[in-house]
PDB file of N, CA and C in Angstrom:
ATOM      1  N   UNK A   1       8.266 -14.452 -10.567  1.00  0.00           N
ATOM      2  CA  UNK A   1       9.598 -13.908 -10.422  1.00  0.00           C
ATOM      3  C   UNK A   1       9.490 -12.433 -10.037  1.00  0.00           C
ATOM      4  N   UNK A   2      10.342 -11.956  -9.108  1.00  0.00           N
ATOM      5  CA  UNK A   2      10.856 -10.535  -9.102  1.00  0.00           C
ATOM      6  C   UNK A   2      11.929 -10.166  -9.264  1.00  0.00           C
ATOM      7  N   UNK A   3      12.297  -8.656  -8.800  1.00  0.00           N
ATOM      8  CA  UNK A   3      13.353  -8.019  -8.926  1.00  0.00           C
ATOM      9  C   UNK A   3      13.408  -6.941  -8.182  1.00  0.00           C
ATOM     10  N   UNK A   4      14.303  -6.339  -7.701  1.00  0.00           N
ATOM     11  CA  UNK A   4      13.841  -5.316  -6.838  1.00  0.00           C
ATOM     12  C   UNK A   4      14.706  -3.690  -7.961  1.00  0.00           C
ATOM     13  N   UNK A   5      14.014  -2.857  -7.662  1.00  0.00           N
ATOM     14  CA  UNK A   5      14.133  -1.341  -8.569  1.00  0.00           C
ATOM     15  C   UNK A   5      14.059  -0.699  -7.708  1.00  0.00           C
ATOM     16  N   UNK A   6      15.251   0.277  -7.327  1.00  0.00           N
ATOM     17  CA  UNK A   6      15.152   1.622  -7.186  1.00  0.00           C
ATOM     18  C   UNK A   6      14.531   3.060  -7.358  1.00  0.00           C
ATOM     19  N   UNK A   7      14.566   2.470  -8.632  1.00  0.00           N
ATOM     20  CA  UNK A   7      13.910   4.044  -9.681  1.00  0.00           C
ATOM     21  C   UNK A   7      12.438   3.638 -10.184  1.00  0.00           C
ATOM     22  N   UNK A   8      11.457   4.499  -8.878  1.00  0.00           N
ATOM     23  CA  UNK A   8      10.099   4.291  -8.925  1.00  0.00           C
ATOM     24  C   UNK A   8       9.336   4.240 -10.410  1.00  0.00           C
ATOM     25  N   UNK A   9       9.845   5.588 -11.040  1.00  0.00           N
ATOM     26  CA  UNK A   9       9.162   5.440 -12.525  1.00  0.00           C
ATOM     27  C   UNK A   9       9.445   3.836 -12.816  1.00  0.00           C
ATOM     28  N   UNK A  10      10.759   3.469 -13.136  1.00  0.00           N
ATOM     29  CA  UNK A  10      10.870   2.413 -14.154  1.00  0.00           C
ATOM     30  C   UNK A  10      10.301   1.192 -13.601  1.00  0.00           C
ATOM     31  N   UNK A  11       9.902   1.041 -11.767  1.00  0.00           N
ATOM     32  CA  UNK A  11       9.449  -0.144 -11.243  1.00  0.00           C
ATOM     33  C   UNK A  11       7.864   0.129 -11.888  1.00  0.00           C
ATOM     34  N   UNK A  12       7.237   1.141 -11.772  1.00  0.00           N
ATOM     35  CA  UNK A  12       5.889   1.284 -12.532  1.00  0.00           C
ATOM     36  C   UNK A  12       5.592   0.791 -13.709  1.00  0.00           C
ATOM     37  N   UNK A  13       6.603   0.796 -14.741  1.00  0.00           N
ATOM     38  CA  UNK A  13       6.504   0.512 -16.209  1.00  0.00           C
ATOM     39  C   UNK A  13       5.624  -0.969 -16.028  1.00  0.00           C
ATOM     40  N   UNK A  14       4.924  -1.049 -16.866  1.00  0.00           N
ATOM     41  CA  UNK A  14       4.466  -2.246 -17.023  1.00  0.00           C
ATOM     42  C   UNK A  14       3.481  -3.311 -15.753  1.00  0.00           C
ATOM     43  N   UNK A  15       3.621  -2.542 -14.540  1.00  0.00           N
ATOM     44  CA  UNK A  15       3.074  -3.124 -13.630  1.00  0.00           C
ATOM     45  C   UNK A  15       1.815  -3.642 -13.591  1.00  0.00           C
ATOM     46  N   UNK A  16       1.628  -4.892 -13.492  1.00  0.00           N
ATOM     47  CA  UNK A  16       0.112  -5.777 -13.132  1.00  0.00           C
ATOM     48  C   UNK A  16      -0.504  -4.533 -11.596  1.00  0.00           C
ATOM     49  N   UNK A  17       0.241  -4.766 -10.658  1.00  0.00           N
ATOM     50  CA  UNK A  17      -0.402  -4.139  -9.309  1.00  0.00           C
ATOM     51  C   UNK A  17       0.929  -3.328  -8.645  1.00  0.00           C
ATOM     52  N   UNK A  18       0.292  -2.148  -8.107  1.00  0.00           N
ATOM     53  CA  UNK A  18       1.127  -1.489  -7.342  1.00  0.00           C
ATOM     54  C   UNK A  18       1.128  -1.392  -5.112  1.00  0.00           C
ATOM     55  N   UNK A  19       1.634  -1.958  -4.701  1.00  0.00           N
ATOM     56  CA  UNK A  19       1.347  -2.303  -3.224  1.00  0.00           C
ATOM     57  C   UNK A  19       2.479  -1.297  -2.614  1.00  0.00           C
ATOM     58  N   UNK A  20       2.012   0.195  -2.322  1.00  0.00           N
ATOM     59  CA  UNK A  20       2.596   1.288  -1.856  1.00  0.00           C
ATOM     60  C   UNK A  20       2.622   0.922  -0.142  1.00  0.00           C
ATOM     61  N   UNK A  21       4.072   1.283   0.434  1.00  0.00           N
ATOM     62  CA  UNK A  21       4.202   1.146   1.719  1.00  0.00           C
ATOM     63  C   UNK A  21       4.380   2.647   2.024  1.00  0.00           C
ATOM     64  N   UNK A  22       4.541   2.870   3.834  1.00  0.00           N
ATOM     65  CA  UNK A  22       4.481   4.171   4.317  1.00  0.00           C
ATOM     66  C   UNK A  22       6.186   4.983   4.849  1.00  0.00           C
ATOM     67  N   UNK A  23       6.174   5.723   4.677  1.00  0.00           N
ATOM     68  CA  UNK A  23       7.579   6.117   4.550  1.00  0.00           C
ATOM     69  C   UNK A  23       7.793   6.911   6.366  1.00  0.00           C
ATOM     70  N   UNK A  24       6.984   5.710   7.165  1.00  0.00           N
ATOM     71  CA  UNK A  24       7.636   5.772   8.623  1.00  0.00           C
ATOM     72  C   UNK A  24       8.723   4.912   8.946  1.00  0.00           C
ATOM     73  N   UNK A  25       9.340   5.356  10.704  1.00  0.00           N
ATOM     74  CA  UNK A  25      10.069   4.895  10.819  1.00  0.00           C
ATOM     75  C   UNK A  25       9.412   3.401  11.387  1.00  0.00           C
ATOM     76  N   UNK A  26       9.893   2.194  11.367  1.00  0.00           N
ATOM     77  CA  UNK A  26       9.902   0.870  12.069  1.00  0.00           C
ATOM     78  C   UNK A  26      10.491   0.904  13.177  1.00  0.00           C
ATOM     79  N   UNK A  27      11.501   1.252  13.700  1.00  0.00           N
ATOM     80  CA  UNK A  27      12.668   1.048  15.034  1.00  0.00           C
ATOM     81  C   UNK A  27      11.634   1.456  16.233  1.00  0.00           C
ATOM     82  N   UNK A  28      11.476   0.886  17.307  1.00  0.00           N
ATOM     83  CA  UNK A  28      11.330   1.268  18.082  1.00  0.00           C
ATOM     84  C   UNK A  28      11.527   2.635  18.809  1.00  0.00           C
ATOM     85  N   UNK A  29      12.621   3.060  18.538  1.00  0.00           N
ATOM     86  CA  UNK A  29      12.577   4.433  19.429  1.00  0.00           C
ATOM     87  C   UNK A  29      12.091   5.502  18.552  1.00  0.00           C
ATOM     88  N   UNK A  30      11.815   5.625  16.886  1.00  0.00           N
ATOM     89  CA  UNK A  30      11.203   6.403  16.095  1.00  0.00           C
ATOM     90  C   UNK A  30       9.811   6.038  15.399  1.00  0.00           C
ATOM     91  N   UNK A  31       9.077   5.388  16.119  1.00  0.00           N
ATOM     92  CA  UNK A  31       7.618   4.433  15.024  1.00  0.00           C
ATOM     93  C   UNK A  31       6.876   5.427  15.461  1.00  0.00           C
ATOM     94  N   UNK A  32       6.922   4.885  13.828  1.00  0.00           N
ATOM     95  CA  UNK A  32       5.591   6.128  13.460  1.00  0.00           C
ATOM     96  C   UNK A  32       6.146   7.519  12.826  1.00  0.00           C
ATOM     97  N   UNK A  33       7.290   7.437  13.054  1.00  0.00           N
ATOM     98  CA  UNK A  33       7.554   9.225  12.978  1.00  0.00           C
ATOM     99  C   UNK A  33       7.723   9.431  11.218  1.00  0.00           C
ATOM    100  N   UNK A  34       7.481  10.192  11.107  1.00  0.00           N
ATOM    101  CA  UNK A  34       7.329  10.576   9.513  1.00  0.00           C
ATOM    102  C   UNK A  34       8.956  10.813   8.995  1.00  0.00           C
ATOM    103  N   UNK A  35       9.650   9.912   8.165  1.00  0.00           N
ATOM    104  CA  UNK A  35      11.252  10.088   7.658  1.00  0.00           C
ATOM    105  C   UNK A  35      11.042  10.804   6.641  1.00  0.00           C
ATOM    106  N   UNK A  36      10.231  10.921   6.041  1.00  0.00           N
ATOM    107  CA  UNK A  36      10.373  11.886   4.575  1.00  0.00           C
ATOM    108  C   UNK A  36       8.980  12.583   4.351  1.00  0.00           C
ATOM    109  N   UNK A  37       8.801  13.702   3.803  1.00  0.00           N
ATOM    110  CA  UNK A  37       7.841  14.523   3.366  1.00  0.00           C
ATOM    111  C   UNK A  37       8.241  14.663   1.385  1.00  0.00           C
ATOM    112  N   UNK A  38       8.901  13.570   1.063  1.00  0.00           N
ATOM    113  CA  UNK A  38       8.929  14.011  -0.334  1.00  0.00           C
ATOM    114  C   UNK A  38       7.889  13.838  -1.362  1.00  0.00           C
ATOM    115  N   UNK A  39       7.080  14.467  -1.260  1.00  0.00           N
ATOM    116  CA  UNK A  39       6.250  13.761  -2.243  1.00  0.00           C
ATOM    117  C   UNK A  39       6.229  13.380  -3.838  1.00  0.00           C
ATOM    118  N   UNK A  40       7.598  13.606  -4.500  1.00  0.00           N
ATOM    119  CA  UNK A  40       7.834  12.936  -5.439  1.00  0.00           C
ATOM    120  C   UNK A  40       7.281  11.279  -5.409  1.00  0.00           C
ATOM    121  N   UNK A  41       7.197  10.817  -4.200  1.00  0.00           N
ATOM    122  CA  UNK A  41       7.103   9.310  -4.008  1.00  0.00           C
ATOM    123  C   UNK A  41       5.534   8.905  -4.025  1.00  0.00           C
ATOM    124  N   UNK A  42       4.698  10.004  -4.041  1.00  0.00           N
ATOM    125  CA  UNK A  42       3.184   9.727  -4.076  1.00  0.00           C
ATOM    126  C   UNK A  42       3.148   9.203  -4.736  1.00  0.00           C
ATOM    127  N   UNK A  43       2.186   7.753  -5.327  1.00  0.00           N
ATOM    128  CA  UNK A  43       1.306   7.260  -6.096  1.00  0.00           C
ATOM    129  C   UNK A  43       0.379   8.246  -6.375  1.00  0.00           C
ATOM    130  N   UNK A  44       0.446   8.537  -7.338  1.00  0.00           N
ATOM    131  CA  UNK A  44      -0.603   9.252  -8.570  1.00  0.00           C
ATOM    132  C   UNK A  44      -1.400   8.652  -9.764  1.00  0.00           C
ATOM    133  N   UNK A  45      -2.076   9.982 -10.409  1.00  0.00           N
ATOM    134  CA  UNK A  45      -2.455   8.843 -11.583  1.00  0.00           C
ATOM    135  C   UNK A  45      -1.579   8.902 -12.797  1.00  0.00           C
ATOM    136  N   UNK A  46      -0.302  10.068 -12.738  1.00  0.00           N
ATOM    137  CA  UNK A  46       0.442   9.878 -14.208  1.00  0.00           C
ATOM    138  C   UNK A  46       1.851   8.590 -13.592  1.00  0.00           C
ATOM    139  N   UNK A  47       1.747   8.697 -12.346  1.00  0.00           N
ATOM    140  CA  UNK A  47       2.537   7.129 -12.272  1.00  0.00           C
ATOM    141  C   UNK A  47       1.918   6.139 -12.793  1.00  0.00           C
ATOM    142  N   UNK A  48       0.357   6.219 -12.087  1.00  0.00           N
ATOM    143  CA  UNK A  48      -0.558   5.014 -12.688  1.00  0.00           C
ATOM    144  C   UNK A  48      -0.928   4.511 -14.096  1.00  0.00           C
ATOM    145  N   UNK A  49      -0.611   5.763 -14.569  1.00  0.00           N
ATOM    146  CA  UNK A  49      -0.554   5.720 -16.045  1.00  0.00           C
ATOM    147  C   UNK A  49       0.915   5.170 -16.837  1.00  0.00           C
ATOM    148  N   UNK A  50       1.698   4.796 -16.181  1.00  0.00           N
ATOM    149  CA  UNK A  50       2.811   3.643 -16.568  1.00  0.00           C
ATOM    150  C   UNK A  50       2.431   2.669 -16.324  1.00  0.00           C
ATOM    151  N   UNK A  51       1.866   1.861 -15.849  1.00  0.00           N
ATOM    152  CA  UNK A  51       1.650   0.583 -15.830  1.00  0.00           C
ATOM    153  C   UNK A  51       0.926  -0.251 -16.640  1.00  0.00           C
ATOM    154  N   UNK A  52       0.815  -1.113 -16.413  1.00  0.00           N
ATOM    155  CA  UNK A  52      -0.323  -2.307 -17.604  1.00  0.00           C
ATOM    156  C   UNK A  52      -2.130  -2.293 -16.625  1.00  0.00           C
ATOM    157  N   UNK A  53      -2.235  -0.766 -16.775  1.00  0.00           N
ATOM    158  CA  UNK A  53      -3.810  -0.788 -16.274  1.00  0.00           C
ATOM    159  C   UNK A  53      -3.898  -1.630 -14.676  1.00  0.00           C
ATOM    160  N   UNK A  54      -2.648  -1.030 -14.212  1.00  0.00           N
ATOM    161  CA  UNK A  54      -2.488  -1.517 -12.697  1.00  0.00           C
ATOM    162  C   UNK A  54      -3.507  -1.599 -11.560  1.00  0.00           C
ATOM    163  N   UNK A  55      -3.492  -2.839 -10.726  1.00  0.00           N
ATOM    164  CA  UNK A  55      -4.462  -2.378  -9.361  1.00  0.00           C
ATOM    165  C   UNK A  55      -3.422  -1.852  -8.573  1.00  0.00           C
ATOM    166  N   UNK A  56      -3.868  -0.701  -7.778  1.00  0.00           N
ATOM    167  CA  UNK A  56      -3.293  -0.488  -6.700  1.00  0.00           C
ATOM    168  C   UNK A  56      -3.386  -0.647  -4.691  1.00  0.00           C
ATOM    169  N   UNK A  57      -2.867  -1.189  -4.553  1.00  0.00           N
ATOM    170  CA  UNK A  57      -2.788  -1.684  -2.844  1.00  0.00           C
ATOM    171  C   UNK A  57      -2.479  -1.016  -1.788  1.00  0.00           C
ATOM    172  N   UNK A  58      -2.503  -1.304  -0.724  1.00  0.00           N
ATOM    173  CA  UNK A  58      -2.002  -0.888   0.747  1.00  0.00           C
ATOM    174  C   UNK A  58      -3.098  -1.573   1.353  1.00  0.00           C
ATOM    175  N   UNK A  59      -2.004  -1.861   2.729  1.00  0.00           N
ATOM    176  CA  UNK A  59      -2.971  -2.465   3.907  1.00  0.00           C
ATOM    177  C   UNK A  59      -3.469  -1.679   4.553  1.00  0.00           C
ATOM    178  N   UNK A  60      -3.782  -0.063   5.030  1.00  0.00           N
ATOM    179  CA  UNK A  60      -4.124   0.601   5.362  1.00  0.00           C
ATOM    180  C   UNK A  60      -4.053   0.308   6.800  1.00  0.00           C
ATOM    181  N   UNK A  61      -4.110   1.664   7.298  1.00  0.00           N
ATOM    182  CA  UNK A  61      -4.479   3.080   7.373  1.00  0.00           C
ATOM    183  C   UNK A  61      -3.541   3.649   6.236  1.00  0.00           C
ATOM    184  N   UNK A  62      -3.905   4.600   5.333  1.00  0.00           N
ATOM    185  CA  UNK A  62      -3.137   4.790   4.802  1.00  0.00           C
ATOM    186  C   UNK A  62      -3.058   6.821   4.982  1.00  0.00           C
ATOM    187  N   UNK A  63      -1.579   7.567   4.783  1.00  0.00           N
ATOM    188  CA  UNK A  63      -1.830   8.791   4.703  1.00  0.00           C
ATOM    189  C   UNK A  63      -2.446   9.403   3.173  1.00  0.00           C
ATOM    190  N   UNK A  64      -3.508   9.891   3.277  1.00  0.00           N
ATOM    191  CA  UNK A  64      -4.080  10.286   1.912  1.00  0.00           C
ATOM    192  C   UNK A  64      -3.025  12.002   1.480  1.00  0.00           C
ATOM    193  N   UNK A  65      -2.928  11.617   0.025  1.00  0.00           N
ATOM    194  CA  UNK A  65      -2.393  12.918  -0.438  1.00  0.00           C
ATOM    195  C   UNK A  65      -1.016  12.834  -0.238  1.00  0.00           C
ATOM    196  N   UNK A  66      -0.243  11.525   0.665  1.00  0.00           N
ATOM    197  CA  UNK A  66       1.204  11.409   0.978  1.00  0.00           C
ATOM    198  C   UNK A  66       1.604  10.311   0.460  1.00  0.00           C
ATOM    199  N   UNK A  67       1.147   9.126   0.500  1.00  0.00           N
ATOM    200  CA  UNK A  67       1.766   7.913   0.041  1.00  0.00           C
ATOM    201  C   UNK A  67       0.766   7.598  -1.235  1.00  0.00           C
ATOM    202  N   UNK A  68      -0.809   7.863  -1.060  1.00  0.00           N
ATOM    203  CA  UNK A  68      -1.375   7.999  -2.637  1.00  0.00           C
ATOM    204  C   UNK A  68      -2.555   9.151  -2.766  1.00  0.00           C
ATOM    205  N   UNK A  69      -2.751   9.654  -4.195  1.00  0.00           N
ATOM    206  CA  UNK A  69      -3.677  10.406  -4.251  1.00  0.00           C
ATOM    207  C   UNK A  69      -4.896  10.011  -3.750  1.00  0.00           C
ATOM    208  N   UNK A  70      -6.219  10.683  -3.601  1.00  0.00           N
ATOM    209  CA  UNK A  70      -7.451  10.578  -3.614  1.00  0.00           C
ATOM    210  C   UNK A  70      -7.644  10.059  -4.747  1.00  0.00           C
ATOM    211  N   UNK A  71      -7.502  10.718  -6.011  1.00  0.00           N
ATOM    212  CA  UNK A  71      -7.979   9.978  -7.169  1.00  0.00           C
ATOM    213  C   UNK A  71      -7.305   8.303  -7.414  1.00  0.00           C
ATOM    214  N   UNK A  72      -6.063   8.179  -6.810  1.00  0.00           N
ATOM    215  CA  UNK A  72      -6.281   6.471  -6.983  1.00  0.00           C
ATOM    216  C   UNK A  72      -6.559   5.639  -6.129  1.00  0.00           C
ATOM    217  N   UNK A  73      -6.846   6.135  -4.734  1.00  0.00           N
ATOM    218  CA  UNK A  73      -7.131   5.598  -4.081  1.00  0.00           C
ATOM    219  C   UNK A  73      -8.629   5.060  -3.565  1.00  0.00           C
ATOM    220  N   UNK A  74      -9.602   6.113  -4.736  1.00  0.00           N
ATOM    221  CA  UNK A  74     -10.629   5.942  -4.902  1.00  0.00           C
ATOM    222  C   UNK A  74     -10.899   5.494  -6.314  1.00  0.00           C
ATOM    223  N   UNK A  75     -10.166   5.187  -6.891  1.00  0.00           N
ATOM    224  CA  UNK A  75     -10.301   4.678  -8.525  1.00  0.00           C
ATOM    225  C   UNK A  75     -10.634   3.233  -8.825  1.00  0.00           C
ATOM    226  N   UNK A  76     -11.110   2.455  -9.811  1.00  0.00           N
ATOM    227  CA  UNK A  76     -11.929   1.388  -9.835  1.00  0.00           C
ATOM    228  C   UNK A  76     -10.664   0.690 -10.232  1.00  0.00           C
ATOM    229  N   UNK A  77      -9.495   0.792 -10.142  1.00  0.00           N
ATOM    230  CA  UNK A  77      -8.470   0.230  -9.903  1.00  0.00           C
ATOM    231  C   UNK A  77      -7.843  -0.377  -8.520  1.00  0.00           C
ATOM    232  N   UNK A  78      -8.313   0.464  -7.421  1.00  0.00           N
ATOM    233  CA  UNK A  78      -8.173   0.004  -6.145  1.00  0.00           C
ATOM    234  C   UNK A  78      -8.739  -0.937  -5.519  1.00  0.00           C
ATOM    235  N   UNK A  79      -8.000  -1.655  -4.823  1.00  0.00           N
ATOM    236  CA  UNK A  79      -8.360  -3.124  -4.192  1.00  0.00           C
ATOM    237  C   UNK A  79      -8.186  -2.926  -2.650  1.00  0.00           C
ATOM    238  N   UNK A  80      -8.031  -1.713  -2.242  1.00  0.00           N
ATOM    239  CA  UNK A  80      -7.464  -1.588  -0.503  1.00  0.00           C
ATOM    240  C   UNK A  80      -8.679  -1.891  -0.088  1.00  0.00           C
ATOM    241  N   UNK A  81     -10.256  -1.739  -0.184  1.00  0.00           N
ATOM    242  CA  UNK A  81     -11.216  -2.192   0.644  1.00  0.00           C
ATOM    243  C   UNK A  81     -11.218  -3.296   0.534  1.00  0.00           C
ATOM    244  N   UNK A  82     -11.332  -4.112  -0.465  1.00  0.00           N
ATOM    245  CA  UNK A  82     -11.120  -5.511  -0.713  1.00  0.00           C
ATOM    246  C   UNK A  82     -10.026  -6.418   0.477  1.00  0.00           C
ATOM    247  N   UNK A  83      -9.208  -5.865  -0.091  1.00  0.00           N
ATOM    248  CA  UNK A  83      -7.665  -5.974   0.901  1.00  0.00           C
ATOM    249  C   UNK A  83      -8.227  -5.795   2.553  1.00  0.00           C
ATOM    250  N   UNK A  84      -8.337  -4.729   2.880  1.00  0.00           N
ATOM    251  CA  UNK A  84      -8.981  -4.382   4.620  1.00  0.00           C
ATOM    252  C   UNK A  84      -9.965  -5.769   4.738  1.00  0.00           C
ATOM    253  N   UNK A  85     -10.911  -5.993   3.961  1.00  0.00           N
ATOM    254  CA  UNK A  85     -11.717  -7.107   4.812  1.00  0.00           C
ATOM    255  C   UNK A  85     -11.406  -8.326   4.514  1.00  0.00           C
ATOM    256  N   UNK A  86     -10.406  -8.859   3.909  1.00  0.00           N
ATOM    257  CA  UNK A  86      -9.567  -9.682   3.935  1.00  0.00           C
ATOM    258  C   UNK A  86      -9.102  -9.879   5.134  1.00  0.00           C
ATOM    259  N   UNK A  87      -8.101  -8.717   5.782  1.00  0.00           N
ATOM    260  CA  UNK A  87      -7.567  -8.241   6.649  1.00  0.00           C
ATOM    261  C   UNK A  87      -8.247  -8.351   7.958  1.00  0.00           C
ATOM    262  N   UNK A  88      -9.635  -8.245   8.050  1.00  0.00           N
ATOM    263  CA  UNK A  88     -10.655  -8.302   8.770  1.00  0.00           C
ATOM    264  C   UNK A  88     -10.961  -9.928   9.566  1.00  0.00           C
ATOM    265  N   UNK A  89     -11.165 -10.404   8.227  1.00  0.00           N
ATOM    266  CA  UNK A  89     -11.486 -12.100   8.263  1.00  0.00           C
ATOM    267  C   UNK A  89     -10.254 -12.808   8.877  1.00  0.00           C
ATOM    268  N   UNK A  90      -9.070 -12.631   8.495  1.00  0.00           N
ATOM    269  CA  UNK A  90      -7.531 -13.121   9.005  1.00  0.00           C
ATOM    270  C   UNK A  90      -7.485 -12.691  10.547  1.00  0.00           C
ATOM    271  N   UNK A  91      -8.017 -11.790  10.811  1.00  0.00           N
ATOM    272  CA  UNK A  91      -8.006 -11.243  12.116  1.00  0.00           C
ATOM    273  C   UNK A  91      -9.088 -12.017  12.901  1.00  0.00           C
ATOM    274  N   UNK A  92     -10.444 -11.888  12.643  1.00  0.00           N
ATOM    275  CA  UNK A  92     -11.187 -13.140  13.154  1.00  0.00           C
ATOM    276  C   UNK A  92     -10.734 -14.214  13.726  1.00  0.00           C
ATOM    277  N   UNK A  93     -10.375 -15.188  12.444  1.00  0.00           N
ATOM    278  CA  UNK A  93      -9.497 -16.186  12.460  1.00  0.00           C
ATOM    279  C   UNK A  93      -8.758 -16.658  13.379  1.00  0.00           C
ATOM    280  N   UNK A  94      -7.772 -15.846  13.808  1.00  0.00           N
ATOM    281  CA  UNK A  94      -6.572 -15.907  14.672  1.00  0.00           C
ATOM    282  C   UNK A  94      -7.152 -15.969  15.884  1.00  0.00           C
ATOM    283  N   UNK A  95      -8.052 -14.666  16.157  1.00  0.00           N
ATOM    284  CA  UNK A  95      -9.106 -14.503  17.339  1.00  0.00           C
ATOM    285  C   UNK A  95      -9.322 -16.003  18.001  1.00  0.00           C
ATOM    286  N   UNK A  96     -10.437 -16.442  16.980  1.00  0.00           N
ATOM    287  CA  UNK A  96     -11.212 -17.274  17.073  1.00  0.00           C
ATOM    288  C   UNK A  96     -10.127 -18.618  17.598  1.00  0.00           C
ATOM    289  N   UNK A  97      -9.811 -18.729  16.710  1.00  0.00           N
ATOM    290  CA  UNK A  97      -8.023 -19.979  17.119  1.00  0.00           C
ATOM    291  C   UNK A  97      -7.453 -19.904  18.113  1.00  0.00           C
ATOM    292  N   UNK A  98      -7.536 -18.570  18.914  1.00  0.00           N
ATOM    293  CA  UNK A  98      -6.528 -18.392  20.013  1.00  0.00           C
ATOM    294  C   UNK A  98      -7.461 -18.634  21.240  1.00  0.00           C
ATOM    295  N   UNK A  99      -9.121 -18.299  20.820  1.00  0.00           N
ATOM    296  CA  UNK A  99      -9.766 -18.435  22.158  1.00  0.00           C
ATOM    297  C   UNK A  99     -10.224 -19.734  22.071  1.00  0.00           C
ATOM    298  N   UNK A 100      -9.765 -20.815  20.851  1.00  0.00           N
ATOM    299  CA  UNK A 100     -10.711 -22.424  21.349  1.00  0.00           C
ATOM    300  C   UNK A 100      -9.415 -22.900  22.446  1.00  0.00           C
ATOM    301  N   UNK A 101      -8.531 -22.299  22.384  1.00  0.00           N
ATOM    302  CA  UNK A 101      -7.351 -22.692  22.934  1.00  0.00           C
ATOM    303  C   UNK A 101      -7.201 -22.741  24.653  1.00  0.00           C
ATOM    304  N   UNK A 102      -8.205 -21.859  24.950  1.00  0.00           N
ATOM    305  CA  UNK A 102      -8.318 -21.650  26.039  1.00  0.00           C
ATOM    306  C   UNK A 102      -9.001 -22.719  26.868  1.00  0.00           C
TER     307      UNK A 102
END
């Protein structure tokens, strides 16, 4: 089950895993462009420290120091390398599927 939260602290409380997205634009005529510089919204470690001993995510590329610290993004809590060659193999995959096709 989910729920969706507004208020970042209280979505942290208790969290199994945290999967931080990037605060660009999507639309075509603005991708990529940076909509906010707030960094209240960083993943840190006293956010990280609300949760239930959380992993934390992203599919990367990710901006370091903007969407999460160095320290959690290098912390034995993080799963983003894990995640990338996941990411890696799925990509293969598709590769591979699209060229028996030929």
């Amino acid at each position: 089950m989910y729920s969706i939260e507004y208020d970042q602290r209280k979505a942290f409380e208790g969290a199994d895993f945290i999967y931080a997205k990037n605060w660009s634009a999507f639309n075509t005529e603005h991708y990529g462009e940076v909509l906010s510089i707030d960094r209240n919204w960083t993943v840190d470690d006293e956010k990280m420290a609300l949760t239930n001993n959380a992993y934390f995510m992203h599919c990367l590329p990710v901006r370091r120091n903007m969407i999460v610290t160095d320290s959690v993004i290098e912390s034995e809590q993080s799963l983003v390398i894990a995640e990338a060659a996941n990411r890696e193999i799925s990509a293969q995959v598709v590769l591979k599927r699209m060229l028996e096709t030929l």
